[in-house]
Protein backbone atom coordinates (compact mmCIF):
# COMPACT_ATOMS: atom_id res chain seq x y z
CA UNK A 1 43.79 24.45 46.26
CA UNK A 2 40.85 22.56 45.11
CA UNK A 3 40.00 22.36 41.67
CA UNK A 4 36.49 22.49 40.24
CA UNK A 5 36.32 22.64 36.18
CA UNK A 6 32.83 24.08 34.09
CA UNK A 7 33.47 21.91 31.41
CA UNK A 8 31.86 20.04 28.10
CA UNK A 9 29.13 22.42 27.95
CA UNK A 10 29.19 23.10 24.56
CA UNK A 11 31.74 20.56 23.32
CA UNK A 12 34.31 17.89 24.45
CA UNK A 13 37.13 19.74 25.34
CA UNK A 14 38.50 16.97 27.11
CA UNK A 15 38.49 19.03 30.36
CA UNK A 16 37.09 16.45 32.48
CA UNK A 17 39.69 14.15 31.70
CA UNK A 18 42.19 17.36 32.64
CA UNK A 19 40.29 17.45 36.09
CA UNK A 20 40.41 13.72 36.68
CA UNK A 21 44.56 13.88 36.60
CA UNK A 22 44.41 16.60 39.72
CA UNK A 23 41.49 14.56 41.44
CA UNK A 24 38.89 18.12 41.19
CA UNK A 25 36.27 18.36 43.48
CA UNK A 26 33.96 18.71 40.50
CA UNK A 27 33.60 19.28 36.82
CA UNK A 28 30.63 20.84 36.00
CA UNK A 29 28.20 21.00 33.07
CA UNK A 30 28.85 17.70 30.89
CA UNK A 31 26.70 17.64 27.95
CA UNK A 32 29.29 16.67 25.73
CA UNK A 33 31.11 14.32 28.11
CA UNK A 34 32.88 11.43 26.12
CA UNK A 35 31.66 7.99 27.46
CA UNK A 36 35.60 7.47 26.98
CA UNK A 37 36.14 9.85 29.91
CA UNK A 38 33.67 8.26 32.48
CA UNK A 39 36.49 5.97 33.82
CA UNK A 40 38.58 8.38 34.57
CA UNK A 41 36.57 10.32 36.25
CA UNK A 42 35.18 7.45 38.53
CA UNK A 43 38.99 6.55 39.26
CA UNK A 44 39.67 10.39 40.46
CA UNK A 45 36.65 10.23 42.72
CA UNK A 46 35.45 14.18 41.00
CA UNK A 47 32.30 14.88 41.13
CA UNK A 48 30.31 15.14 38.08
CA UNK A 49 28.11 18.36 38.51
CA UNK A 50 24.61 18.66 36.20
CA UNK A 51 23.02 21.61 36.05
CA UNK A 52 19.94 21.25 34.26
CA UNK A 53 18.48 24.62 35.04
CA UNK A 54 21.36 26.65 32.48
CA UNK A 55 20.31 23.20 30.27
CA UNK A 56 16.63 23.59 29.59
CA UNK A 57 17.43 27.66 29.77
CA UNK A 58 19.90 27.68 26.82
CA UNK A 59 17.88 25.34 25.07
CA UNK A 60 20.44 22.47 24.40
CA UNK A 61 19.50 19.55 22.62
CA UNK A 62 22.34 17.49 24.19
CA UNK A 63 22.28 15.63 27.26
CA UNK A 64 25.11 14.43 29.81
CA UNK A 65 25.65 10.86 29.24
CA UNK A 66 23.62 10.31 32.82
CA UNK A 67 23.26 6.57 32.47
CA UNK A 68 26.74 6.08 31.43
CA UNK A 69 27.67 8.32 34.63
CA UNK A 70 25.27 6.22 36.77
CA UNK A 71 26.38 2.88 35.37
CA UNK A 72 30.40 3.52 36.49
CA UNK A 73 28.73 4.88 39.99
CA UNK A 74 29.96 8.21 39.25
CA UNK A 75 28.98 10.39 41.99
CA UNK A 76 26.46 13.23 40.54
CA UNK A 77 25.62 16.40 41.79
CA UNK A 78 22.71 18.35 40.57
CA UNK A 79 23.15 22.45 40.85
CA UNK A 80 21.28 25.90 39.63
CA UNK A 81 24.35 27.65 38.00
CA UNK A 82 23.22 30.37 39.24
CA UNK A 83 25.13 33.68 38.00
CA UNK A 84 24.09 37.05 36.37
CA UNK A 85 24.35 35.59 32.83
CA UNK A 86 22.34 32.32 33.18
CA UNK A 87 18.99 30.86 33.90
CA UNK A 88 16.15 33.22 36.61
CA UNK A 89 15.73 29.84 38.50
CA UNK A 90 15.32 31.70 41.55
CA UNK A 91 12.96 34.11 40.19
CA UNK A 92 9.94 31.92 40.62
CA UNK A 93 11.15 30.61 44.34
CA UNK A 94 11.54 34.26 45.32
CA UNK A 95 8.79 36.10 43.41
């Protein structure tokens, strides 16, 4: 079963380094991403998913480490989160 992980939103829970040992399709979030964990990562070939909509919604004051990803050629994803309990992104496509 494939394995995608919302993880490091709100601290470094190390779960990205969790999803790098079962090579998960993604791990999502990443604000609080160690730069220790980037190789990892790169090695499991996981996607590293942004979402900078639930970002600028929650107000956060801490970015991804997006350089750091882009340096080890990390492949990055960019998605909406879009749930019930997170940012109305689609309310101004749709309105």
């Amino acid at each position: 079963m494939p394995i995608k992980l919302h993880a490091e939103q709100l601290s470094d829970l190390k779960g990205t380094k969790l999803t790098s040992e079962y090579n998960a399709w993604s791990v999502d979030h990443l604000e609080f991403l160690s730069p220790n964990d980037i190789p990892a990562l790169k090695q499991s070939n996981t996607i590293a998913t942004l979402l900078p909509a639930a970002f600028y919604f929650l107000s956060e004051t801490q970015l991804p480490p997006i350089n750091a990803l882009r340096k080890a050629k990390v492949p990055i994803a960019i998605a909406t989160d879009h749930n019930p309990g997170i940012p109305p992104v689609f309310r101004f496509y749709w309105q």
